[in-house]
N, C-alpha and C. Protein backbone atom coordinates (compact mmCIF):
# COMPACT_ATOMS: atom_id res chain seq x y z
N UNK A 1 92.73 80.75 111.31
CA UNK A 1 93.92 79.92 111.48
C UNK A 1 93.53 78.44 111.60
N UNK A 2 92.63 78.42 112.26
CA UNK A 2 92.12 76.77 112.16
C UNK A 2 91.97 76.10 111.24
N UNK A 3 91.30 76.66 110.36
CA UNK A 3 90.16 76.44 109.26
C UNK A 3 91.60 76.35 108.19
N UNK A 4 92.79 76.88 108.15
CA UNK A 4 94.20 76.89 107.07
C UNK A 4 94.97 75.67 108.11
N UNK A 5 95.01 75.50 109.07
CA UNK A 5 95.75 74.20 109.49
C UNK A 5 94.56 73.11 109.10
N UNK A 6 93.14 72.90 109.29
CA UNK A 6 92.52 71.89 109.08
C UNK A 6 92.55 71.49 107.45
N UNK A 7 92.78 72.73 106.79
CA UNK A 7 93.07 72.35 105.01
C UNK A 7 94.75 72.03 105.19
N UNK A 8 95.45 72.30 105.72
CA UNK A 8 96.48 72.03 105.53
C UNK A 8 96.66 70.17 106.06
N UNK A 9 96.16 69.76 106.76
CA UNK A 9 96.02 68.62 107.12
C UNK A 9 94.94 67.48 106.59
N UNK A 10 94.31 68.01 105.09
CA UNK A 10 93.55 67.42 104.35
C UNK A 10 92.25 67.32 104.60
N UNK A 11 91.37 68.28 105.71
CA UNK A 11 90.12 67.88 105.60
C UNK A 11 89.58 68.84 104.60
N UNK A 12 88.48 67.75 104.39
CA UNK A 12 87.72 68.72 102.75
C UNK A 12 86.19 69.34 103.34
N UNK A 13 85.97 69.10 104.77
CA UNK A 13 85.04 69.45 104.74
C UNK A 13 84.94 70.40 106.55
N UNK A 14 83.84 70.97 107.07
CA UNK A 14 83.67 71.28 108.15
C UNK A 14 82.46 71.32 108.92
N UNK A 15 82.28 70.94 109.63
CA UNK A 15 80.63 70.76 110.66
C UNK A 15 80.63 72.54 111.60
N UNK A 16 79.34 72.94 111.13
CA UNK A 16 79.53 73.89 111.95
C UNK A 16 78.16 73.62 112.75
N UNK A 17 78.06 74.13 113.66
CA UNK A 17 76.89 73.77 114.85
C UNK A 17 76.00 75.24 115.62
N UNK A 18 75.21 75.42 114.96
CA UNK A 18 74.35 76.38 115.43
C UNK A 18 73.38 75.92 116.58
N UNK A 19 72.57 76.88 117.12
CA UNK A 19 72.07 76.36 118.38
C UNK A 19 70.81 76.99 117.98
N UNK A 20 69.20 76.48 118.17
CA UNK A 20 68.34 76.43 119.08
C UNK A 20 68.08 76.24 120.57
N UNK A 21 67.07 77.38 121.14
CA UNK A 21 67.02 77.09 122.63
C UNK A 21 65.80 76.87 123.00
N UNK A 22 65.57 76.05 123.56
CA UNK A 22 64.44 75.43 125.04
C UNK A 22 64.44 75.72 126.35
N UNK A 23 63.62 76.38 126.83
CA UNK A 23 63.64 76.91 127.87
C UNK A 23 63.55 75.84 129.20
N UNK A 24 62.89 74.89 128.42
CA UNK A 24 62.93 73.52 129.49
C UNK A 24 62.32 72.29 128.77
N UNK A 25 62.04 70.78 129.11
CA UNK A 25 61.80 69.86 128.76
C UNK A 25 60.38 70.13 127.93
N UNK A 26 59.59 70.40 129.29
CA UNK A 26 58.22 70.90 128.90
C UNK A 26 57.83 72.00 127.71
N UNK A 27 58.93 72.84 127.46
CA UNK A 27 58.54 73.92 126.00
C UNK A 27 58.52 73.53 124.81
N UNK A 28 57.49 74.46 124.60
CA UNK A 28 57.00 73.49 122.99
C UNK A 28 57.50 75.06 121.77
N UNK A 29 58.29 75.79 122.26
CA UNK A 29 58.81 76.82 121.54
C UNK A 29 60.63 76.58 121.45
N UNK A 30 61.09 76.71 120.34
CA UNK A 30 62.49 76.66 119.89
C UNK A 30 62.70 78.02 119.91
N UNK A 31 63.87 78.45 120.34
CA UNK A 31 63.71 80.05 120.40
C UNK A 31 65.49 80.30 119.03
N UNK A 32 65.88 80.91 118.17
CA UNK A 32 66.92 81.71 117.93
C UNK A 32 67.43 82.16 119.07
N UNK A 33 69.05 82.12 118.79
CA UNK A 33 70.18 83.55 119.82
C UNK A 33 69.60 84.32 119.97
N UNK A 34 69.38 85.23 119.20
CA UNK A 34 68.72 86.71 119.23
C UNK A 34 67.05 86.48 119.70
N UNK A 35 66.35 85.62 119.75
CA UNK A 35 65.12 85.78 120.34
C UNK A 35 64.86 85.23 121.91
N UNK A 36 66.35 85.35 122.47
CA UNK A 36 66.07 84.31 123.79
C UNK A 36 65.89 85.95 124.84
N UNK A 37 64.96 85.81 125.94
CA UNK A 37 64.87 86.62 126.76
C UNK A 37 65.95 86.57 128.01
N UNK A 38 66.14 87.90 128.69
CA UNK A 38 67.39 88.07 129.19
C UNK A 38 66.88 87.10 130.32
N UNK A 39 68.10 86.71 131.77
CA UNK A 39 67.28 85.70 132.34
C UNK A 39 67.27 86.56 133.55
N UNK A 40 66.39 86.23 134.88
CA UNK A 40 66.12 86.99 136.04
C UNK A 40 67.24 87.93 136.12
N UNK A 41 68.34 87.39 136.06
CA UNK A 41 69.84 88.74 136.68
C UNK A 41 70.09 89.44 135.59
N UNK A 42 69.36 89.68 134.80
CA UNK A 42 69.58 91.03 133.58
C UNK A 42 70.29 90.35 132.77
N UNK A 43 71.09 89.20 132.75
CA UNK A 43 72.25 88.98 131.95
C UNK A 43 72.14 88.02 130.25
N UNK A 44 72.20 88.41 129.11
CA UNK A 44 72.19 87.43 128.17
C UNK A 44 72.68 86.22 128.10
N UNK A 45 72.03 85.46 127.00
CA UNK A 45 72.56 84.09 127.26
C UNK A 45 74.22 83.90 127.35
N UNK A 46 74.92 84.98 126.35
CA UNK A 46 76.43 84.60 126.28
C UNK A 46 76.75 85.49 127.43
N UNK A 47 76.24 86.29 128.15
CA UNK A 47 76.84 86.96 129.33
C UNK A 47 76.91 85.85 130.76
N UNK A 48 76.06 85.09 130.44
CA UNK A 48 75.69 83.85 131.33
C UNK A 48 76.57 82.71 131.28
N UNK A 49 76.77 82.22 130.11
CA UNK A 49 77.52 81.10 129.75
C UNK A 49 78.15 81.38 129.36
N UNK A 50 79.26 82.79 129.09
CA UNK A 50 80.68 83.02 128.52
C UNK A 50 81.11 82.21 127.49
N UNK A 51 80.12 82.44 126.57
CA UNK A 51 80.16 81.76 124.97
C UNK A 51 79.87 82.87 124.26
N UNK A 52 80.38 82.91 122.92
CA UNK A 52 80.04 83.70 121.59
C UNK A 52 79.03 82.83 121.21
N UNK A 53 78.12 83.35 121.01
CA UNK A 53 76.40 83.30 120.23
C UNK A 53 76.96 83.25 118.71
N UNK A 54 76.31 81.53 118.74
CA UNK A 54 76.04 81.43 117.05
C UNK A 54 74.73 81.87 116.11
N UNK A 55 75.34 83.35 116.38
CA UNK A 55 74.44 84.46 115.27
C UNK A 55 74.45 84.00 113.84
N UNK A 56 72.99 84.47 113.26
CA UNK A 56 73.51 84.29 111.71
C UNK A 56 74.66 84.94 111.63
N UNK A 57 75.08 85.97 111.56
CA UNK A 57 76.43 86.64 110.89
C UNK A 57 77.23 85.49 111.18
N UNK A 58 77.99 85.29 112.53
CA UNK A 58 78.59 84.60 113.07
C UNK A 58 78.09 83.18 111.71
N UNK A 59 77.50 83.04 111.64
CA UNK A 59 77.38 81.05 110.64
C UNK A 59 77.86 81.14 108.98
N UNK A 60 76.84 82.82 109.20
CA UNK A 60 77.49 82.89 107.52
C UNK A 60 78.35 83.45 107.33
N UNK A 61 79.57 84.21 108.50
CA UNK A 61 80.87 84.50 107.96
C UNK A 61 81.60 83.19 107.91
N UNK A 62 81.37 82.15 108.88
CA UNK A 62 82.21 81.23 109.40
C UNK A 62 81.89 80.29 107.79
N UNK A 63 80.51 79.81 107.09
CA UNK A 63 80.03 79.40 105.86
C UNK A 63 81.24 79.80 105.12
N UNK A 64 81.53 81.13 105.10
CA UNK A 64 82.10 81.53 103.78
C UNK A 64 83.44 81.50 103.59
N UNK A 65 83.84 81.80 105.38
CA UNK A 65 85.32 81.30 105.59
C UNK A 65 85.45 79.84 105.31
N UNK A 66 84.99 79.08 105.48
CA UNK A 66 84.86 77.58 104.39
C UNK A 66 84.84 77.36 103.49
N UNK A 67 83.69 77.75 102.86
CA UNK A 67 83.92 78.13 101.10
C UNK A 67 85.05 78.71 100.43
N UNK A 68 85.18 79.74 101.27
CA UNK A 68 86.74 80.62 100.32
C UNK A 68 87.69 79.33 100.56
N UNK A 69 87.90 78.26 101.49
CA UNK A 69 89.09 77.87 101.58
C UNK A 69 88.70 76.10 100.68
N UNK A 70 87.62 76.27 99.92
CA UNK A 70 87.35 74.92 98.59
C UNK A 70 86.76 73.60 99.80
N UNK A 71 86.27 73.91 101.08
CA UNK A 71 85.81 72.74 101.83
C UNK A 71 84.27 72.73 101.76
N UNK A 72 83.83 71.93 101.83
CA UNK A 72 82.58 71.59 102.40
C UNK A 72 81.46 71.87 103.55
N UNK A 73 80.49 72.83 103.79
CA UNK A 73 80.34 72.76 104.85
C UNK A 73 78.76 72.15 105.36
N UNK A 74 78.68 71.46 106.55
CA UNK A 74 77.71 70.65 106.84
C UNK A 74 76.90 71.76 108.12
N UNK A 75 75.67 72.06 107.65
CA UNK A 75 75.20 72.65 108.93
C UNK A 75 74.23 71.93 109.79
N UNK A 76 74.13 71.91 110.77
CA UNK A 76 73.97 70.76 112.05
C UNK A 76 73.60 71.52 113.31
N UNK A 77 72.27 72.20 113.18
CA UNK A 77 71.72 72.93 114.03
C UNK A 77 71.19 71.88 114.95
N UNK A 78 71.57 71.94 116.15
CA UNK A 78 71.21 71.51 117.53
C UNK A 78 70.10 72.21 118.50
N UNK A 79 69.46 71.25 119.48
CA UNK A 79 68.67 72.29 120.48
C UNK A 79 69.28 71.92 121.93
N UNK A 80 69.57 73.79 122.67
CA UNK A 80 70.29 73.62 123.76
C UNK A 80 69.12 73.39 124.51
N UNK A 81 69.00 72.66 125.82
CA UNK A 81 67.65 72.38 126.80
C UNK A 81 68.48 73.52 127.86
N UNK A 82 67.90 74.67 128.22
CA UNK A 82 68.34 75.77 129.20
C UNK A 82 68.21 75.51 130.41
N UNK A 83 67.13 74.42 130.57
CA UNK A 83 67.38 74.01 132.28
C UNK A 83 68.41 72.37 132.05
N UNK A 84 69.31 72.59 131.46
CA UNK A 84 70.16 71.55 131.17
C UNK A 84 69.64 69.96 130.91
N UNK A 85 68.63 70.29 130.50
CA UNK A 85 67.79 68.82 130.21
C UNK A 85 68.80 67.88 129.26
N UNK A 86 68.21 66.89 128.67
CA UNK A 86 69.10 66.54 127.71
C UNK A 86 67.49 66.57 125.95
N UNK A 87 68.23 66.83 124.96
CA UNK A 87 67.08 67.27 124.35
C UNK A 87 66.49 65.52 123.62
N UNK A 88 67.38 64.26 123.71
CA UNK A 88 67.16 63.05 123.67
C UNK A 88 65.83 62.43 124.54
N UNK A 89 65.91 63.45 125.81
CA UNK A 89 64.49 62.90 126.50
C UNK A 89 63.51 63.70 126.05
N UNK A 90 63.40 64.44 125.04
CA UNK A 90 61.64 65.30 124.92
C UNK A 90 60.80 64.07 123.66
N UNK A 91 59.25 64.13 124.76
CA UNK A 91 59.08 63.34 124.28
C UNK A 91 57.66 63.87 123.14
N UNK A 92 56.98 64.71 123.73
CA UNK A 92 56.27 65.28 123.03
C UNK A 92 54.87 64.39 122.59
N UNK A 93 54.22 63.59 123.33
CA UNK A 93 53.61 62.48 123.46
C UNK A 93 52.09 62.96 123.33
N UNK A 94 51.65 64.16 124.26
CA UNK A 94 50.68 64.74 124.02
C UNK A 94 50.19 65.49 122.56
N UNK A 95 49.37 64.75 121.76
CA UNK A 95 49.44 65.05 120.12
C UNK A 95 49.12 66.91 120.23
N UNK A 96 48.45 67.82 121.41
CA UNK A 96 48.64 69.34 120.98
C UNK A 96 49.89 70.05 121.37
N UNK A 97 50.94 69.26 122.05
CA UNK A 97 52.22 69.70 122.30
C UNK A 97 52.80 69.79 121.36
N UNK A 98 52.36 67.82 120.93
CA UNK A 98 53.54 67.50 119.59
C UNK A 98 53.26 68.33 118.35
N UNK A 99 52.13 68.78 118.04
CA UNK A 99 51.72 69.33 116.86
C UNK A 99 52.30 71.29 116.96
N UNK A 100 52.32 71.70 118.93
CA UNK A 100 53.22 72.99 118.58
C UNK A 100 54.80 72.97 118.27
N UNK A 101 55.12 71.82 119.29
CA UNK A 101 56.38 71.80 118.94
C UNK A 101 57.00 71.47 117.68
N UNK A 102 56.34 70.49 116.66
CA UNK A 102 56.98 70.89 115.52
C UNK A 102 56.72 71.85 114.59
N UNK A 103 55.52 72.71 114.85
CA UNK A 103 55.32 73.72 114.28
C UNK A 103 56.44 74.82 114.58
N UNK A 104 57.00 74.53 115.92
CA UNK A 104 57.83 75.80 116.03
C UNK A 104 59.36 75.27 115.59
N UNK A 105 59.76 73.81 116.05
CA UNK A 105 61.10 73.34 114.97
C UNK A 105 61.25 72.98 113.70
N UNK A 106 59.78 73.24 113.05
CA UNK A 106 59.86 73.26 111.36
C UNK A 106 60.48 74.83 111.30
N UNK A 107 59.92 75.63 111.82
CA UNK A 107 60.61 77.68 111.53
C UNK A 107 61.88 77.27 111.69
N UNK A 108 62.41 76.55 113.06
CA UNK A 108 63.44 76.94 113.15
C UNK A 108 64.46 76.41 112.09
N UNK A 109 64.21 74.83 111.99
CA UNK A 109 65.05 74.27 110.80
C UNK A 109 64.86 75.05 109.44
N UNK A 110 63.61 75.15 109.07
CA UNK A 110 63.17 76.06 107.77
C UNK A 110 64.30 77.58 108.01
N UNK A 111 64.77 77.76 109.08
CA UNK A 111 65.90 79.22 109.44
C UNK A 111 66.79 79.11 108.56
N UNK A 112 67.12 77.85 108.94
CA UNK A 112 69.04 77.20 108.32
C UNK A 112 68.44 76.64 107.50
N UNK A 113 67.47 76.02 106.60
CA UNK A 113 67.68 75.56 105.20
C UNK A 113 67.60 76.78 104.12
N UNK A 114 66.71 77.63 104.69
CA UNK A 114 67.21 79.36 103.81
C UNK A 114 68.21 79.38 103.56
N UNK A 115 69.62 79.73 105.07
CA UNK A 115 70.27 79.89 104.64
C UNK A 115 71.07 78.79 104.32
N UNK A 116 71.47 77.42 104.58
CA UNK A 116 72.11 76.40 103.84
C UNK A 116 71.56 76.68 101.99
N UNK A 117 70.57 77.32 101.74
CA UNK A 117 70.37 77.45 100.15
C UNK A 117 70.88 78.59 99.31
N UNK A 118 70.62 79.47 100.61
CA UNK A 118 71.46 81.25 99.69
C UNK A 118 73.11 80.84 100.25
N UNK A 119 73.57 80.25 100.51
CA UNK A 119 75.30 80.21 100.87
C UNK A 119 75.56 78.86 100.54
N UNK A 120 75.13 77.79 99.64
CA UNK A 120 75.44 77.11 99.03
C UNK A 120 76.23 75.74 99.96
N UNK A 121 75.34 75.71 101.56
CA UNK A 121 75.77 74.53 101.97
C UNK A 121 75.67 72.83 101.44
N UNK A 122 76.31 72.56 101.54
CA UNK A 122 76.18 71.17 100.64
C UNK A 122 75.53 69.91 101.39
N UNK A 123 74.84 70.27 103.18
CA UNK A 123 74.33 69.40 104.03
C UNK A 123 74.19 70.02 104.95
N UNK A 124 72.62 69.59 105.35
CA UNK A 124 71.73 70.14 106.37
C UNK A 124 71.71 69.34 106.91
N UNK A 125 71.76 69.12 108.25
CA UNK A 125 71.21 67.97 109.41
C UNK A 125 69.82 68.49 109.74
N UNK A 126 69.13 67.15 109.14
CA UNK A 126 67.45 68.20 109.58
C UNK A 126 67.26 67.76 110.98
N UNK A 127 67.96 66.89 112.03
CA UNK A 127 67.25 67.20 113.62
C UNK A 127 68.99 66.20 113.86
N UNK A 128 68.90 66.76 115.36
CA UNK A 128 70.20 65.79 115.94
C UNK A 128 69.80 65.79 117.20
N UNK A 129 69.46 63.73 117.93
CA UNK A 129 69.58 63.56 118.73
C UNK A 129 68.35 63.34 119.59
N UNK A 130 67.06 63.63 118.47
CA UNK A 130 65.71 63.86 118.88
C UNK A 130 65.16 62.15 119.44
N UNK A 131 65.58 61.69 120.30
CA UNK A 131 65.17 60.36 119.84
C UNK A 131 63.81 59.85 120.43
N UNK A 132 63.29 60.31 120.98
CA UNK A 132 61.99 60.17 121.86
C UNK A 132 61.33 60.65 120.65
N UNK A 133 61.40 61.80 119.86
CA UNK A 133 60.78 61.71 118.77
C UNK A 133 60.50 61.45 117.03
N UNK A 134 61.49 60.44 117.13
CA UNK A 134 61.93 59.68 115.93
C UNK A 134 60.78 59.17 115.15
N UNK A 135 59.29 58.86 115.90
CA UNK A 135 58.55 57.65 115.17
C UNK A 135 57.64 58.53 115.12
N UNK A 136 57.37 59.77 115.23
CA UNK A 136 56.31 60.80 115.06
C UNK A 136 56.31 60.80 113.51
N UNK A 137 55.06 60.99 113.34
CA UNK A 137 54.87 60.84 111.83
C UNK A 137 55.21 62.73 111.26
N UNK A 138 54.84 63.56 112.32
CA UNK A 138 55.30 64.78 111.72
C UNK A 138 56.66 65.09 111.25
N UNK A 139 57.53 64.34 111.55
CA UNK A 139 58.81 64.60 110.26
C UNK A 139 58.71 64.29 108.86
N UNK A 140 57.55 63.82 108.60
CA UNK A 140 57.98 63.51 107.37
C UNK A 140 57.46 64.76 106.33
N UNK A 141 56.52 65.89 107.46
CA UNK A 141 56.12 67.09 107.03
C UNK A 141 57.10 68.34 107.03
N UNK A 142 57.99 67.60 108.36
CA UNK A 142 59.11 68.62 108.43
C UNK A 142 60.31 68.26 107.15
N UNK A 143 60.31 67.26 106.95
CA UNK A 143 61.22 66.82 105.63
C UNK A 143 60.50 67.24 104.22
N UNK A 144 59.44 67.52 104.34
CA UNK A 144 58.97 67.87 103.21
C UNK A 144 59.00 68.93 102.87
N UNK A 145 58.92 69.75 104.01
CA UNK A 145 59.03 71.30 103.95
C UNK A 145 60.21 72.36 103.71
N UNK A 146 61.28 70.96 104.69
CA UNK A 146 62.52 71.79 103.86
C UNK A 146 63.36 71.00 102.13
N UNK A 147 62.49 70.13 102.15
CA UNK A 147 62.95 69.67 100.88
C UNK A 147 62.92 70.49 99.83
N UNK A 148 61.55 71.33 100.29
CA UNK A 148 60.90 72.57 99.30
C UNK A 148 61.99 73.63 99.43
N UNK A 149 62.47 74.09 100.09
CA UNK A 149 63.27 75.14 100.13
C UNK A 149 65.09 75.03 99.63
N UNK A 150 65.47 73.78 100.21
CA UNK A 150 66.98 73.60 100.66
C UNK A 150 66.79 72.19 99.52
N UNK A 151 67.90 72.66 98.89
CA UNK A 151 68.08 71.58 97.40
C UNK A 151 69.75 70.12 97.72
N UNK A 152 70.15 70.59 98.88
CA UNK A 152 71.42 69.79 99.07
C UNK A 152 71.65 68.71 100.02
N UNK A 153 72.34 67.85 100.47
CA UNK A 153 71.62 66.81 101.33
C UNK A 153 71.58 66.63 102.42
N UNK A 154 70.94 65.86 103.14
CA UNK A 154 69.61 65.60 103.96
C UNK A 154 69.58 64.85 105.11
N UNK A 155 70.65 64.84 105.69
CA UNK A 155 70.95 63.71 106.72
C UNK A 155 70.03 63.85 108.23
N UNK A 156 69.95 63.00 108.65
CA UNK A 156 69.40 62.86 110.56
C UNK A 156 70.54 62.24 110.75
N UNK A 157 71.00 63.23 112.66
CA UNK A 157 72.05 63.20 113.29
C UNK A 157 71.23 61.64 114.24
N UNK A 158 71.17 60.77 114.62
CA UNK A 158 70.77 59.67 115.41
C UNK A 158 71.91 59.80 116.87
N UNK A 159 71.73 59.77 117.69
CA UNK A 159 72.26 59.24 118.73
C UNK A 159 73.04 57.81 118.87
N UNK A 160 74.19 57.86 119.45
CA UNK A 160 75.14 56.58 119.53
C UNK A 160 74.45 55.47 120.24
N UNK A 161 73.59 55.65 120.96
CA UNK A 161 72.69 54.41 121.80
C UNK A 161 71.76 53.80 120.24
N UNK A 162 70.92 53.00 120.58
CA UNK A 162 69.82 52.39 120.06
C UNK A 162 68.85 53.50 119.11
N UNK A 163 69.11 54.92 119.31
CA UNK A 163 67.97 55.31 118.33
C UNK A 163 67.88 55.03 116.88
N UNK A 164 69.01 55.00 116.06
CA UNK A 164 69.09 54.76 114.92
C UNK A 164 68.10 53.74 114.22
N UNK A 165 67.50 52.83 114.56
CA UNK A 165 66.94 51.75 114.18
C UNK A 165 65.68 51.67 114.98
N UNK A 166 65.40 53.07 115.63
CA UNK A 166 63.64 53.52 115.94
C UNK A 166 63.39 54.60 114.69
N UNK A 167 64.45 55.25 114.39
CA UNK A 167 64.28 56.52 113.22
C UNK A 167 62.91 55.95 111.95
N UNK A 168 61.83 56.70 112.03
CA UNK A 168 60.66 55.96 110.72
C UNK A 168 60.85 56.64 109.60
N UNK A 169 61.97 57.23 109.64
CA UNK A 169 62.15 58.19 107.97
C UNK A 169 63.18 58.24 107.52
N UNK A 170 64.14 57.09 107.76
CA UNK A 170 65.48 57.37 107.01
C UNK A 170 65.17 57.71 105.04
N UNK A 171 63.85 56.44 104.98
CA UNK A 171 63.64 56.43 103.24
C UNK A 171 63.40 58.05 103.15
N UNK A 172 63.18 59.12 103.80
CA UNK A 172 62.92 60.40 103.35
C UNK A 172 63.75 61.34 103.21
């Protein structure tokens, strides 16, 4: 019903927002919905936070419910910080942190440019909000990598403060 009032009111396109998780500031692992461990009280993440989990199914029915209706859709995978950090402060400064941690948010982005390529998304957000790690030279490996896979375009989400104009890879 949304998605037929938002065409009915002329938008041509839709942002959908999948999640990566961090267990805290300090983790240098991005985890999937389905790969997060239950927490001390037995309970899953959506049993915890009384949210529906953006499962693949859940992205690529919601993908296609877009598509069927002639819009656009932009996918814009985010990382949640689980001890409520904010994910703008990771800074990743130590070069064997920085070198796991983007080893493990290249998989994860490399997740959604698969599927942004088999479901015919028309825009990937390759990071949103990272701004402590904007001037790391390893994006331009992570941009390379999904360039290889995901053929459609290519944006960085920047933060409304000052990061925009620390970003060292817009040319990529």
């Amino acid at each position: 019903a949304s998605l037929d009032e938002l065409m009915c009111r002329g938008a041509d396109g839709v942002r959908l927002t999948p999640f990566g998780f961090m267990v805290s500031m300090t983790s240098t692992t991005v985890l999937l919905i389905n790969a997060l461990p239950r927490g001390p009280d037995g309970k899953t993440f959506e049993e915890r936070y009384q949210v529906r989990g953006e499962t693949d199914e859940v992205a690529i029915r919601e993908i296609k419910a877009v598509h069927q209706r002639r819009m656009k859709v932009q996918l814009k995978p985010h990382i949640w910080m689980m001890d409520n950090g904010w994910r703008g402060e990771i800074a990743f400064s130590a070069p064997a942190q920085r070198k796991t941690i983007f080893k493990s948010y290249t998989q994860f982005i490399l997740h959604y440019a698969d599927m942004a390529q088999k479901h015919n998304v028309e825009m990937l957000v390759i990071g949103v909000e990272l701004d402590r790690t904007t001037q790391h030279p390893e994006w331009l490996e992570v941009i390379k990598k999904v360039r290889a896979r995901y053929f459609g375009k290519l944006p960085y989400a920047a933060n409304w403060d000052d990061d925009a104009e620390f970003v060292t890879f817009w040319d990529a």
